[in-house]
PDB file of N, CA and C in Angstrom:
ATOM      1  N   UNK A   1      -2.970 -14.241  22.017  1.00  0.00           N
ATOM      2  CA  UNK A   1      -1.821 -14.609  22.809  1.00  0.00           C
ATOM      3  C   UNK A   1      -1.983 -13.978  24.193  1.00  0.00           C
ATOM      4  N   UNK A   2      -1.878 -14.362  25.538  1.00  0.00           N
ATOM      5  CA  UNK A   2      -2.212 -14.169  26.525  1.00  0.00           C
ATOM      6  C   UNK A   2      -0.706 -13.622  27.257  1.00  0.00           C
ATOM      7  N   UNK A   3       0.466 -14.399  26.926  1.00  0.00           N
ATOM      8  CA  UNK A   3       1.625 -14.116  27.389  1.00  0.00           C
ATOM      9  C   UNK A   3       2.148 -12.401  27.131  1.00  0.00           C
ATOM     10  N   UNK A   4       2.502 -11.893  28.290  1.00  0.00           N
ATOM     11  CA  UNK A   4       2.703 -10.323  28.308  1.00  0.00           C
ATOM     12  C   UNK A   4       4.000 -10.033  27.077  1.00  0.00           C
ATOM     13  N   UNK A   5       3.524  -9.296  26.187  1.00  0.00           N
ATOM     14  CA  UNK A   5       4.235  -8.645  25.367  1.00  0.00           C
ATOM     15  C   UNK A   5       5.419  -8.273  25.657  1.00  0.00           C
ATOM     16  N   UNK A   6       6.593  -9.276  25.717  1.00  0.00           N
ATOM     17  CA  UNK A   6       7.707  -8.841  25.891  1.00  0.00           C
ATOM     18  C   UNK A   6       8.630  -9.723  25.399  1.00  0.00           C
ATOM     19  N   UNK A   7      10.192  -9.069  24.992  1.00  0.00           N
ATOM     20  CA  UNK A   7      11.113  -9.453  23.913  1.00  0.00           C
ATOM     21  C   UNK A   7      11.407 -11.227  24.562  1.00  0.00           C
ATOM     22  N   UNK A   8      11.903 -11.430  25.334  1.00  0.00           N
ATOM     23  CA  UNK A   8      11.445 -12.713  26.066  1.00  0.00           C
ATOM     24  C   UNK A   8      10.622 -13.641  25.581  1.00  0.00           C
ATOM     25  N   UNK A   9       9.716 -13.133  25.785  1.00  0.00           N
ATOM     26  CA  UNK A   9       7.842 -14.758  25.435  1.00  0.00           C
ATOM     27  C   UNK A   9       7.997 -14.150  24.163  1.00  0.00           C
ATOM     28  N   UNK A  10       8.651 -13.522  23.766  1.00  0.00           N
ATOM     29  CA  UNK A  10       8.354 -13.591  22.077  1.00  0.00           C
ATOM     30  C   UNK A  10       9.068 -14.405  21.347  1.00  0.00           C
ATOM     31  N   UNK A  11      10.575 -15.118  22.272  1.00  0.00           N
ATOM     32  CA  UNK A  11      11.535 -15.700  21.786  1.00  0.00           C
ATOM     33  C   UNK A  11      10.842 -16.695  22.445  1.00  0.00           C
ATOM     34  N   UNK A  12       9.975 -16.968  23.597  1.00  0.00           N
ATOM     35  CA  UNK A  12       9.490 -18.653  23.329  1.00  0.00           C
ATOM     36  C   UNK A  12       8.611 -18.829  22.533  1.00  0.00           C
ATOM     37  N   UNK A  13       7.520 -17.852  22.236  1.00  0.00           N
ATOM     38  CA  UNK A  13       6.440 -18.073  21.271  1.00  0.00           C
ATOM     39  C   UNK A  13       7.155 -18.660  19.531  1.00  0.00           C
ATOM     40  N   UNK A  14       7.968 -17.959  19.789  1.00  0.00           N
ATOM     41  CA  UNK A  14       9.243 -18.491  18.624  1.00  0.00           C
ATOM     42  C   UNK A  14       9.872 -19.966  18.423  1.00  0.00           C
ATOM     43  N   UNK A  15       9.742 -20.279  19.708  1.00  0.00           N
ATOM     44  CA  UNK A  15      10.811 -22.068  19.741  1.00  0.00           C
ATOM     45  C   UNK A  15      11.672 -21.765  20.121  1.00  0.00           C
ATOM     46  N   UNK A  16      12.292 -20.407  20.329  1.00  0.00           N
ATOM     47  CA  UNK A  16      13.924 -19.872  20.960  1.00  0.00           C
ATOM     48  C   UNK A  16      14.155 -19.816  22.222  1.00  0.00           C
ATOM     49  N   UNK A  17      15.179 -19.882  22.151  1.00  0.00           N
ATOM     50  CA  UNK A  17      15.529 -19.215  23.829  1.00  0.00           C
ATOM     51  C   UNK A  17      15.346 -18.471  24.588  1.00  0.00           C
ATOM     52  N   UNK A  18      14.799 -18.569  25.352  1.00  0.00           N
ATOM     53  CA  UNK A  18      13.710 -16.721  25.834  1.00  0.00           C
ATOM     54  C   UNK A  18      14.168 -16.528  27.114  1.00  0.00           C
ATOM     55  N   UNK A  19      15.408 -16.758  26.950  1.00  0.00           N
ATOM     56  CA  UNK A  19      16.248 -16.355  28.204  1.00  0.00           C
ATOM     57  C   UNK A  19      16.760 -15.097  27.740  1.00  0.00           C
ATOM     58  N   UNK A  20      17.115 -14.083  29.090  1.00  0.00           N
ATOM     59  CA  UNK A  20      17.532 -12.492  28.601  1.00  0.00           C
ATOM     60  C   UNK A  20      19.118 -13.078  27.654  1.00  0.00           C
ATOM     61  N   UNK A  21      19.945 -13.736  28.179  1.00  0.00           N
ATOM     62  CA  UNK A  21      21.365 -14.665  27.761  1.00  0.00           C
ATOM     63  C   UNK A  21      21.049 -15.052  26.105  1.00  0.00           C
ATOM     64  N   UNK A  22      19.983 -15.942  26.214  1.00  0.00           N
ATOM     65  CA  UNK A  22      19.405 -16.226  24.412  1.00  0.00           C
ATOM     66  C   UNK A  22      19.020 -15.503  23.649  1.00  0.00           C
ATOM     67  N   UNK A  23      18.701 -14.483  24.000  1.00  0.00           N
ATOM     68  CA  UNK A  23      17.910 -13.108  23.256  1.00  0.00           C
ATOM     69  C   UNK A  23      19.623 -12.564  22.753  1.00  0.00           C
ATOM     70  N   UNK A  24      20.022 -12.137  23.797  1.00  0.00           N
ATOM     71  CA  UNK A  24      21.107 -11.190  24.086  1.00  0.00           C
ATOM     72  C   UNK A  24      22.537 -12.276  22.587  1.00  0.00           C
ATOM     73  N   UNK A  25      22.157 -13.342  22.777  1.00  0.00           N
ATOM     74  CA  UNK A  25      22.787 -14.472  21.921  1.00  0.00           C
ATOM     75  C   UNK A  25      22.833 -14.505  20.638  1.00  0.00           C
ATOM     76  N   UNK A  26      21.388 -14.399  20.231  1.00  0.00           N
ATOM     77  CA  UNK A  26      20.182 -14.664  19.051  1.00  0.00           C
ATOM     78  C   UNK A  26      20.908 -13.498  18.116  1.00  0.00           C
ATOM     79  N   UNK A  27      20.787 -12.351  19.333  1.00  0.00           N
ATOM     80  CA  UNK A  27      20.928 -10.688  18.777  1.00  0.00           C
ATOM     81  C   UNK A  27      22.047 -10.523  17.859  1.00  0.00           C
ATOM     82  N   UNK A  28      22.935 -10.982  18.569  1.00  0.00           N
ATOM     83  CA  UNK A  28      24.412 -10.901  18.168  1.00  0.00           C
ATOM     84  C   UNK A  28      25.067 -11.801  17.309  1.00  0.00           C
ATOM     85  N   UNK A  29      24.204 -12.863  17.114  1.00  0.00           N
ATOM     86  CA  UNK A  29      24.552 -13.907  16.089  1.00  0.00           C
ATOM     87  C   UNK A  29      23.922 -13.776  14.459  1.00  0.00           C
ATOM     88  N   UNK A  30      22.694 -12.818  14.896  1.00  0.00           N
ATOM     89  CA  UNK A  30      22.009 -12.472  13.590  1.00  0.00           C
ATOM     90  C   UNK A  30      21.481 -10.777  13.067  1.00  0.00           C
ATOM     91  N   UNK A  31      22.645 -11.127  11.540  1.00  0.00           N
ATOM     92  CA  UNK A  31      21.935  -9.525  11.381  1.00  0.00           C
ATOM     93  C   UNK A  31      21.122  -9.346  10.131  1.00  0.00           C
ATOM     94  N   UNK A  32      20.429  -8.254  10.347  1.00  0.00           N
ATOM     95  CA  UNK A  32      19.384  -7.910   8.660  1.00  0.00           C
ATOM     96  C   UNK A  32      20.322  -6.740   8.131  1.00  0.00           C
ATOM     97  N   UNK A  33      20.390  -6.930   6.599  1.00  0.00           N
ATOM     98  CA  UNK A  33      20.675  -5.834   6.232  1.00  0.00           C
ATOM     99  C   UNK A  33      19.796  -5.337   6.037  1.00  0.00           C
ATOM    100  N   UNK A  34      20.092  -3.735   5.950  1.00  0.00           N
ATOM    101  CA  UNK A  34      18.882  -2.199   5.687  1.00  0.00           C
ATOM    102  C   UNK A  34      17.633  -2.904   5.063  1.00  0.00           C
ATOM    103  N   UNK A  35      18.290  -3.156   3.428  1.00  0.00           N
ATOM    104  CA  UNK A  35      17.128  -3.733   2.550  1.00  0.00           C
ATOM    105  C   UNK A  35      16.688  -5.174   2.582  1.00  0.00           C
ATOM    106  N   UNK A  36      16.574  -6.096   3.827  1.00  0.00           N
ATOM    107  CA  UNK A  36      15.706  -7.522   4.121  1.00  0.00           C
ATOM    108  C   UNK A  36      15.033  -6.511   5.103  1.00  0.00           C
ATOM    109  N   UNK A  37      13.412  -7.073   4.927  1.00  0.00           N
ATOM    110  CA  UNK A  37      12.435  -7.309   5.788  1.00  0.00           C
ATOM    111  C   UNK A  37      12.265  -8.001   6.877  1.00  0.00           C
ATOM    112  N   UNK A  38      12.112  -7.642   7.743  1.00  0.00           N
ATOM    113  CA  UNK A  38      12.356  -8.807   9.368  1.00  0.00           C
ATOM    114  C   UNK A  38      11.689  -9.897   8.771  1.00  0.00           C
ATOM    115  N   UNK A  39      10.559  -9.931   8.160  1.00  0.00           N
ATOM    116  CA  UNK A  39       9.669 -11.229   7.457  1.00  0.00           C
ATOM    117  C   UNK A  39      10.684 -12.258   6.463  1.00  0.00           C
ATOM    118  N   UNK A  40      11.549 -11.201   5.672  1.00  0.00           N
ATOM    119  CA  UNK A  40      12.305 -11.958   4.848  1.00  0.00           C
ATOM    120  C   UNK A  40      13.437 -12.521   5.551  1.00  0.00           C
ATOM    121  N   UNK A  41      13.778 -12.438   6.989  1.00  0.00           N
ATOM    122  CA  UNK A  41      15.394 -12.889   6.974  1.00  0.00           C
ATOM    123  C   UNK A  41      15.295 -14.311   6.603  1.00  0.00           C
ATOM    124  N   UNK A  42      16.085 -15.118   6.375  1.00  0.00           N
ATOM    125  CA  UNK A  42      16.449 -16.769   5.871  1.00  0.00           C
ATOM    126  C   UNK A  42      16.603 -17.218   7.717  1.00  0.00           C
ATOM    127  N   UNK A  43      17.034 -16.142   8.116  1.00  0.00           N
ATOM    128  CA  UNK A  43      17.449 -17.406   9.480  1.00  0.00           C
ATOM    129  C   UNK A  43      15.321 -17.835   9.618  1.00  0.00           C
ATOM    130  N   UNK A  44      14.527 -17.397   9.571  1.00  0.00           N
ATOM    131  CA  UNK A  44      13.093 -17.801   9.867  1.00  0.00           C
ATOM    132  C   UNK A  44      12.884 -19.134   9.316  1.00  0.00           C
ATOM    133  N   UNK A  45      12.418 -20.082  10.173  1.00  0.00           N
ATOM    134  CA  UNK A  45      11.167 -20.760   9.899  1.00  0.00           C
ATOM    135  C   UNK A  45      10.000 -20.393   9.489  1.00  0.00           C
ATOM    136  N   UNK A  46       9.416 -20.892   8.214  1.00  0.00           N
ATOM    137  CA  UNK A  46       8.120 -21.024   8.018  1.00  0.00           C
ATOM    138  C   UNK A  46       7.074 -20.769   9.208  1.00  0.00           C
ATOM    139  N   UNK A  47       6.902 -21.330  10.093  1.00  0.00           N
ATOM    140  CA  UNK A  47       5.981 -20.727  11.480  1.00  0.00           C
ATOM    141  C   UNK A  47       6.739 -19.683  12.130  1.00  0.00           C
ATOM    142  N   UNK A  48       7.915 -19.370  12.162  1.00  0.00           N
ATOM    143  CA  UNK A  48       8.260 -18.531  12.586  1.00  0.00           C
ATOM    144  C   UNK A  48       7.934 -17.202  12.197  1.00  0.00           C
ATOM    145  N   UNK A  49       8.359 -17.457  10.826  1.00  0.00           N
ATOM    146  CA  UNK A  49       7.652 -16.052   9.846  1.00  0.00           C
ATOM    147  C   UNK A  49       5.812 -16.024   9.789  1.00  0.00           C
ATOM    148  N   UNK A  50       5.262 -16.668   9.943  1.00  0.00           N
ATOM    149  CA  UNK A  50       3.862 -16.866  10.200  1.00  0.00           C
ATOM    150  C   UNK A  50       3.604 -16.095  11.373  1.00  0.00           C
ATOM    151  N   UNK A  51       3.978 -16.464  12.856  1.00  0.00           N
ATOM    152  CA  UNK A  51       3.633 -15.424  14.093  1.00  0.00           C
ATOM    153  C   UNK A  51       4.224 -14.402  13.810  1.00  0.00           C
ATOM    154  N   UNK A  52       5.657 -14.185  13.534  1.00  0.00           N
ATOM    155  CA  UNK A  52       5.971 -12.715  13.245  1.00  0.00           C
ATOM    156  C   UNK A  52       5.234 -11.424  12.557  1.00  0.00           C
ATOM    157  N   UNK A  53       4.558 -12.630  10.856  1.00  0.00           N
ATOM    158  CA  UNK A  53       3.987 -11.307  10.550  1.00  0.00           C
ATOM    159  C   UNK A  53       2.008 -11.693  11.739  1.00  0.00           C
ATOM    160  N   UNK A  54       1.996 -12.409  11.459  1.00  0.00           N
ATOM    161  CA  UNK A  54       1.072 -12.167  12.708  1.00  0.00           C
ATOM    162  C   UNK A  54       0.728 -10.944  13.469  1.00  0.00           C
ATOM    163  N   UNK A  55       1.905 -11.253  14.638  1.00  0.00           N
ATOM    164  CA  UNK A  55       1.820 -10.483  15.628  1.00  0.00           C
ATOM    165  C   UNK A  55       2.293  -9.069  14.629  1.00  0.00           C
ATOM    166  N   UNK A  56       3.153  -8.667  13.900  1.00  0.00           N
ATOM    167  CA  UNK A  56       3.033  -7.348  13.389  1.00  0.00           C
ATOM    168  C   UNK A  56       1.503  -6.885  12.629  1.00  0.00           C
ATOM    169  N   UNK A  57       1.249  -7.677  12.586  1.00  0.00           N
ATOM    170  CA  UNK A  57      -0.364  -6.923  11.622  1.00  0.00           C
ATOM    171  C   UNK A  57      -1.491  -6.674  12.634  1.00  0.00           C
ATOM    172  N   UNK A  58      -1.535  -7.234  14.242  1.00  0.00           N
ATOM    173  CA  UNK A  58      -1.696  -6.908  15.025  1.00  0.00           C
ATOM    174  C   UNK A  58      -1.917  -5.870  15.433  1.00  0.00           C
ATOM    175  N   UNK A  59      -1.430  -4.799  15.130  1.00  0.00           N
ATOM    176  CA  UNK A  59      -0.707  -3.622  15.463  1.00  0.00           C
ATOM    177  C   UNK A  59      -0.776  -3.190  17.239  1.00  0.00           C
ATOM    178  N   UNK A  60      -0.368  -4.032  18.041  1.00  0.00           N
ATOM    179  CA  UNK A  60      -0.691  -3.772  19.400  1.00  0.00           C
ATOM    180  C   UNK A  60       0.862  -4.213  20.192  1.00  0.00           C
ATOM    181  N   UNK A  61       0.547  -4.185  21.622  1.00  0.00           N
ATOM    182  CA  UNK A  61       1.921  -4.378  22.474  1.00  0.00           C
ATOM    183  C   UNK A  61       2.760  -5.060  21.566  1.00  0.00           C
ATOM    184  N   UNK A  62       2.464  -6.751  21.212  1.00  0.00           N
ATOM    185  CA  UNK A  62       3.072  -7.560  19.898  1.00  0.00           C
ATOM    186  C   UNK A  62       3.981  -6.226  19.443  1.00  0.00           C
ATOM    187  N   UNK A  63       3.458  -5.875  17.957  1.00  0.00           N
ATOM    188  CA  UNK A  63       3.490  -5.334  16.978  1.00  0.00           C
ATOM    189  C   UNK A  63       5.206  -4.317  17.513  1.00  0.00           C
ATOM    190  N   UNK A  64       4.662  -4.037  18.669  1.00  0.00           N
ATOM    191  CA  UNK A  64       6.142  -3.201  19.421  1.00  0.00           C
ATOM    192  C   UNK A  64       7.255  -4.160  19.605  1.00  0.00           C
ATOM    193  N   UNK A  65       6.482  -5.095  20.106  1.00  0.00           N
ATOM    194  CA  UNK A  65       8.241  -5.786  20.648  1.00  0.00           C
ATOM    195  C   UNK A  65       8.840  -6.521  19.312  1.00  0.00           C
ATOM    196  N   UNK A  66       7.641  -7.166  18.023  1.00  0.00           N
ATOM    197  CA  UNK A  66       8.605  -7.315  17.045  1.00  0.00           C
ATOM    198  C   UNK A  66       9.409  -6.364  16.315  1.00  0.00           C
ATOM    199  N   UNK A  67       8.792  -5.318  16.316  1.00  0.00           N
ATOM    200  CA  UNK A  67       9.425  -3.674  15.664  1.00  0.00           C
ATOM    201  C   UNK A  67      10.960  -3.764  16.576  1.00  0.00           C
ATOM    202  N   UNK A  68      10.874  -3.434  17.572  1.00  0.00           N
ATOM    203  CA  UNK A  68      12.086  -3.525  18.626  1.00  0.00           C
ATOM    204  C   UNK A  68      12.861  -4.477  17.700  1.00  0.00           C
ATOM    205  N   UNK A  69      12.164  -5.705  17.817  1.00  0.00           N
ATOM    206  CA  UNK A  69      13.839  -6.895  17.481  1.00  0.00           C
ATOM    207  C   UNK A  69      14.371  -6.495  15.903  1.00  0.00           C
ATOM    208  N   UNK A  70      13.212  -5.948  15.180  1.00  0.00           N
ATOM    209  CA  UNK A  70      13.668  -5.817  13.778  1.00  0.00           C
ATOM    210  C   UNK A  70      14.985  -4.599  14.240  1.00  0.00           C
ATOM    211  N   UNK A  71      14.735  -3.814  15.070  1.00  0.00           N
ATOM    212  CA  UNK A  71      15.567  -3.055  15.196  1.00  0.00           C
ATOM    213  C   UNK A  71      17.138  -2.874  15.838  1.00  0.00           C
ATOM    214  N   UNK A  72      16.829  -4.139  16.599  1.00  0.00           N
ATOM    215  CA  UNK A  72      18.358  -4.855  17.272  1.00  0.00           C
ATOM    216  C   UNK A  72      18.687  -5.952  16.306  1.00  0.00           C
ATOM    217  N   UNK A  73      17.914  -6.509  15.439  1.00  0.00           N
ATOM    218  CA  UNK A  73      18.692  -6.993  14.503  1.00  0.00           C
ATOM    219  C   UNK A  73      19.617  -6.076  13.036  1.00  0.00           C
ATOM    220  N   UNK A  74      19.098  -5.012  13.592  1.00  0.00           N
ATOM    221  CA  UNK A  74      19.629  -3.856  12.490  1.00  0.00           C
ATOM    222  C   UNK A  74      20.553  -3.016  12.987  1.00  0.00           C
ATOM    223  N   UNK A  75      20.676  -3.323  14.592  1.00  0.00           N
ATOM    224  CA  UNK A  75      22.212  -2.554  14.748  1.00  0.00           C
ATOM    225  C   UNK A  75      23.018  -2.922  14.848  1.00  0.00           C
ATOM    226  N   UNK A  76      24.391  -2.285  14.720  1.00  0.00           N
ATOM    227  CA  UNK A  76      25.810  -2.487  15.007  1.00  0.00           C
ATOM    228  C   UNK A  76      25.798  -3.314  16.243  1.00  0.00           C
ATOM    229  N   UNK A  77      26.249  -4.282  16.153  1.00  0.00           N
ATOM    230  CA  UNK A  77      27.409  -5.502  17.397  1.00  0.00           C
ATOM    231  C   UNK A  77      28.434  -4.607  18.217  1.00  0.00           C
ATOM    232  N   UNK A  78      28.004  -4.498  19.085  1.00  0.00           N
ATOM    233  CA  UNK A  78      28.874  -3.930  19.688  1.00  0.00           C
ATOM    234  C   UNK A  78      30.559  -5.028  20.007  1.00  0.00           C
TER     235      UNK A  78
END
């Protein structure tokens, strides 16, 4: 993947909205509990869950910014 590792091109590499607004959207519309795996949530597509674990087995810039979203999908809504 050539596109710079960031929460953004990760939501287009996705099919999503990779606007800071769509991210900021995405965030707040979807949560994991403790015990789902970012791999397991249901909101994923089949290719979706494919680049995700992808880019996590990666273990590089990737590997950070999906860690990050697993982690804003795991906090409190403000």
């Amino acid at each position: 993947m050539t596109a710079t590792a960031r929460m953004t091109n990760l939501f287009l590499q996705l099919g999503l909205d990779g606007t800071p607004e769509g991210v900021a959207k995405f965030i707040s519309e979807h949560h994991l509990p403790d015990e789902v795996n970012v791999l397991d949530a249901e909101f994923w597509n089949e290719g979706q869950r494919q680049l995700l674990k992808e880019l996590l087995c990666s273990d590089g810039d990737w590997a950070l910014v999906v860690d990050q979203l697993n982690e804003a999908l795991r906090s409190p809504q403000a």
